[in-house]
N, C-alpha and C. Protein backbone atom coordinates (compact mmCIF):
# COMPACT_ATOMS: atom_id res chain seq x y z
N UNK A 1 -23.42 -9.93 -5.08
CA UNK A 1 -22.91 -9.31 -3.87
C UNK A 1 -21.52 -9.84 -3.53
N UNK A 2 -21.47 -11.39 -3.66
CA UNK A 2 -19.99 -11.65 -3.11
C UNK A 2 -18.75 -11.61 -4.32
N UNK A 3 -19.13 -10.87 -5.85
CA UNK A 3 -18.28 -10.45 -6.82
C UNK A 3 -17.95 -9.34 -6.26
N UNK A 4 -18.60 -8.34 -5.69
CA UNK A 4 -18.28 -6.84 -5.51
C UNK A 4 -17.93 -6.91 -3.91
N UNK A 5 -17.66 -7.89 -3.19
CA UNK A 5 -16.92 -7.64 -2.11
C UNK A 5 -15.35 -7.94 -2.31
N UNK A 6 -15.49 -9.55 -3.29
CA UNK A 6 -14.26 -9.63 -3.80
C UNK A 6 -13.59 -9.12 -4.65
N UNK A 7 -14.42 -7.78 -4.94
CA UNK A 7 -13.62 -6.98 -6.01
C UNK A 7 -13.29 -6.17 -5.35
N UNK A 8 -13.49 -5.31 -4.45
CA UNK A 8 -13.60 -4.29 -3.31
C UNK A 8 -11.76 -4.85 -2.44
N UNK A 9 -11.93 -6.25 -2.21
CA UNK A 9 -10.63 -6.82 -1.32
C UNK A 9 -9.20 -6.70 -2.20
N UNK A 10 -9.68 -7.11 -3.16
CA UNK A 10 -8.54 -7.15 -4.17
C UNK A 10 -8.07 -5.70 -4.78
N UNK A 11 -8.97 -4.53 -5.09
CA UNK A 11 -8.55 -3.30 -5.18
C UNK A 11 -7.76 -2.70 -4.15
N UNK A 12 -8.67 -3.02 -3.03
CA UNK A 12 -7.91 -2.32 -1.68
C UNK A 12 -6.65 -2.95 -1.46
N UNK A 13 -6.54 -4.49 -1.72
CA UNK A 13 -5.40 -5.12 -1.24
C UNK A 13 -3.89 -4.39 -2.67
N UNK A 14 -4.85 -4.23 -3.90
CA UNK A 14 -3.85 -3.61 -5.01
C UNK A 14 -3.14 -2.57 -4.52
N UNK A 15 -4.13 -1.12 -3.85
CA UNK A 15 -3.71 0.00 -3.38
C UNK A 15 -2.65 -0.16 -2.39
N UNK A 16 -2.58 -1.31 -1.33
CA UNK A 16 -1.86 -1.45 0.11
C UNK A 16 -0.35 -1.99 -0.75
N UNK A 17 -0.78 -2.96 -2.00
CA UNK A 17 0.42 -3.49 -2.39
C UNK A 17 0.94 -2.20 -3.13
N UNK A 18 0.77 -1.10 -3.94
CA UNK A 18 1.59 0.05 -3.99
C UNK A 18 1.63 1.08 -3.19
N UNK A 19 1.61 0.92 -1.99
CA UNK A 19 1.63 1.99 -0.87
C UNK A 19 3.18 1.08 -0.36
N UNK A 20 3.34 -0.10 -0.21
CA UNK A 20 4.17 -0.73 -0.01
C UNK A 20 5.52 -0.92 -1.13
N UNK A 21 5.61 -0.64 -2.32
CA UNK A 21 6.31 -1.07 -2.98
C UNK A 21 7.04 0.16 -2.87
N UNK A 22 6.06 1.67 -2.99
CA UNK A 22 6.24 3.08 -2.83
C UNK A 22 7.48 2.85 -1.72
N UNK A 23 7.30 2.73 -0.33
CA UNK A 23 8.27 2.59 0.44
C UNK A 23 9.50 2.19 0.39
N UNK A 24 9.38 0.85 -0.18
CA UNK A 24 10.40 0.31 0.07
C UNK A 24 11.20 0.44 -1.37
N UNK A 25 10.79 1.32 -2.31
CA UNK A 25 11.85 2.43 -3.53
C UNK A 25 12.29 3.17 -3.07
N UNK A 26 11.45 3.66 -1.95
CA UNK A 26 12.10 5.23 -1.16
C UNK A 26 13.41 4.76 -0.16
N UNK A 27 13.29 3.65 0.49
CA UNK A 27 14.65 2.88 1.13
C UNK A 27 15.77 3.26 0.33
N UNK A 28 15.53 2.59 -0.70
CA UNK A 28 16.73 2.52 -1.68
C UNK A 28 16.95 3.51 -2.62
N UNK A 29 16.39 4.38 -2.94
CA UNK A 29 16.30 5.61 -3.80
C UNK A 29 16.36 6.75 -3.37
N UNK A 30 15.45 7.30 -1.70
CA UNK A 30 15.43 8.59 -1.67
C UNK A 30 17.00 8.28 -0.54
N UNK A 31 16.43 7.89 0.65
CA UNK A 31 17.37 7.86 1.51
C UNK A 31 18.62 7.01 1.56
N UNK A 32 18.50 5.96 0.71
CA UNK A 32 19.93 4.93 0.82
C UNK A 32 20.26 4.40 1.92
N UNK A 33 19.06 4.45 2.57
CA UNK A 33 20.06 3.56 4.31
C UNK A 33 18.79 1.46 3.68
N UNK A 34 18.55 1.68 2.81
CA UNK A 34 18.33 0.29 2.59
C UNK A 34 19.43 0.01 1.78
N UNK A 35 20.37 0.39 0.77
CA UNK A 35 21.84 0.19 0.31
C UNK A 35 22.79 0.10 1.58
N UNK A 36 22.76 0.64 2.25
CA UNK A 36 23.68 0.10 3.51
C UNK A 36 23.37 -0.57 4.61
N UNK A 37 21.89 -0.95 4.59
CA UNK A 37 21.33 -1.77 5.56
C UNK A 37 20.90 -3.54 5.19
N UNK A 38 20.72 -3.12 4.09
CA UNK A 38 20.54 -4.12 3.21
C UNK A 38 18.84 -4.31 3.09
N UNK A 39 18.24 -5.63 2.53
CA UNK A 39 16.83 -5.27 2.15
C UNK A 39 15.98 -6.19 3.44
N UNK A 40 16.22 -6.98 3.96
CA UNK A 40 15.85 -7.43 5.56
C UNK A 40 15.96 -6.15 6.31
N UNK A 41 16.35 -5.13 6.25
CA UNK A 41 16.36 -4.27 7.09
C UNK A 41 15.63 -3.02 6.75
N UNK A 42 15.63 -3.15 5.28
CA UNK A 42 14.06 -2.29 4.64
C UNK A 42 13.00 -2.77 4.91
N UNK A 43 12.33 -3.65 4.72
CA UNK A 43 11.22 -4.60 5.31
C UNK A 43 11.01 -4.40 6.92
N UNK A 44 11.48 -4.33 7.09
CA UNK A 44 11.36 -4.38 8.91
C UNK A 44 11.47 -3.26 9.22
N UNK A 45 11.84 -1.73 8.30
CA UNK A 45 11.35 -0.30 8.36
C UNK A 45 10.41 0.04 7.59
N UNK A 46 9.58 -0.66 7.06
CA UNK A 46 8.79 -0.64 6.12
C UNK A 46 7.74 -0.72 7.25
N UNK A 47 7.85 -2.07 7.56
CA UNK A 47 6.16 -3.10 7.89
C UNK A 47 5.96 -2.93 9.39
N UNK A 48 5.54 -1.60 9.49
CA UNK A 48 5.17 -1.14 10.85
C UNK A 48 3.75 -1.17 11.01
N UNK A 49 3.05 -1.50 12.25
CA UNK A 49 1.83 -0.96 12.82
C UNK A 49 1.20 0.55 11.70
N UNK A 50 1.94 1.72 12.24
CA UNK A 50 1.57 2.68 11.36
C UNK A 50 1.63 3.03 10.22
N UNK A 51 2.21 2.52 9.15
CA UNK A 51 1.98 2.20 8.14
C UNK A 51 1.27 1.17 7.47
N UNK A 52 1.14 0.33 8.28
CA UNK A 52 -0.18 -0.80 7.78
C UNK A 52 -1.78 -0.27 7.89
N UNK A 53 -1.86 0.85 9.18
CA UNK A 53 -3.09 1.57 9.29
C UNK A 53 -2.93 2.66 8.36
N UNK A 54 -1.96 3.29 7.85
CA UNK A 54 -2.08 4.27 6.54
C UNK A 54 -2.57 3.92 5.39
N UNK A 55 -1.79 2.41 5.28
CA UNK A 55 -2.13 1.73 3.85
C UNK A 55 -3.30 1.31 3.78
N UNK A 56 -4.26 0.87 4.80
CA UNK A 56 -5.19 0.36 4.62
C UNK A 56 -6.47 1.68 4.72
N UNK A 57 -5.99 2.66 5.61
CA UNK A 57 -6.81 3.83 5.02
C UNK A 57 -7.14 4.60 3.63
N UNK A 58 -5.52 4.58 3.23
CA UNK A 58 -5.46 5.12 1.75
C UNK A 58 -6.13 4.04 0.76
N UNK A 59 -6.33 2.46 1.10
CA UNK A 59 -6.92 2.01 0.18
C UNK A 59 -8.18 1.54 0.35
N UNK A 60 -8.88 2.01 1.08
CA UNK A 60 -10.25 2.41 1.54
C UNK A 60 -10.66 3.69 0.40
N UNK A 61 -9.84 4.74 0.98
CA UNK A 61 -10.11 6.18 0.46
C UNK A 61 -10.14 5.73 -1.13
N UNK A 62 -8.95 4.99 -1.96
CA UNK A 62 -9.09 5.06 -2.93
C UNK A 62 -10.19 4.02 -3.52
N UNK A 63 -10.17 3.29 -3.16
CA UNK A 63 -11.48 2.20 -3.74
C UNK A 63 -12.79 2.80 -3.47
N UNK A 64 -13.29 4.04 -2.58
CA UNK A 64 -14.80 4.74 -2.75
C UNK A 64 -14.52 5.74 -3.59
N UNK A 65 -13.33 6.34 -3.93
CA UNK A 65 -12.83 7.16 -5.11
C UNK A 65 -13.52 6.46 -6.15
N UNK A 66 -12.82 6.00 -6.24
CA UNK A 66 -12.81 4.81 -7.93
C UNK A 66 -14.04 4.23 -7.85
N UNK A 67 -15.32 3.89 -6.90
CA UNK A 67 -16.62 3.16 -7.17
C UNK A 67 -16.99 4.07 -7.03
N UNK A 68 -17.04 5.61 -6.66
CA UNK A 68 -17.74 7.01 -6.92
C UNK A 68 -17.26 7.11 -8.58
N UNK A 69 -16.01 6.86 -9.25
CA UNK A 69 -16.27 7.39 -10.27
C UNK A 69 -16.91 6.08 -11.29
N UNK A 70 -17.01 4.97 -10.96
CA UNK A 70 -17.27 4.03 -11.82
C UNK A 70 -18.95 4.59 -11.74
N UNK A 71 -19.34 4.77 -10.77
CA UNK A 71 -21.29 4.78 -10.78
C UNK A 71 -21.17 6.22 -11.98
N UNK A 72 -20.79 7.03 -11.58
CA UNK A 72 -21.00 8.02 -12.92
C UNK A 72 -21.09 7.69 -13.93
C-alpha cells in the first residue's frame, strides 16, 4: 500500500513538474516577455495560485488515466 501511494506522489508530482516546465518554454518561446523580463520574472508569472490548482488537477486526471490503463 505505501509503494502505490508513493508511486501515485511521484507520478502526479512528474505531471505538475511538466505542466510547469510547459509554461515557463511558453515565456520564452511563444510570447517573449520572459526574454525581456528576464527569468525571475517568468517564475513569478508562472507560480500562481491558479495554475498550481490546474497542475495539480491535470496530474490527478493523468495518473487515474495511466492506473486505468496499467489495470488493463
Amino acid at each position: 500500500m505505501k509503494g502505490s501511494i508513493w508511486r501515485g506522489i511521484v507520478e502526479v508530482g512528474f505531471i505538475i513538474f511538466l505542466f510547469y516546465s510547459n509554461l515557463l518554454m511558453g515565456e520564452f518561446t511563444r510570447s517573449a516577455m520572459g526574454q525581456k523580463m528576464g527569468l525571475l520574472w517568468a517564475f513569478r508569472d508562472i507560480f500562481t495560485l491558479h495554475n498550481f490548482i490546474i497542475a495539480v488537477i491535470a496530474g490527478l486526471v493523468g495518473y487515474l488515466v495511466f492506473e486505468s490503463l496499467r489495470k488493463r
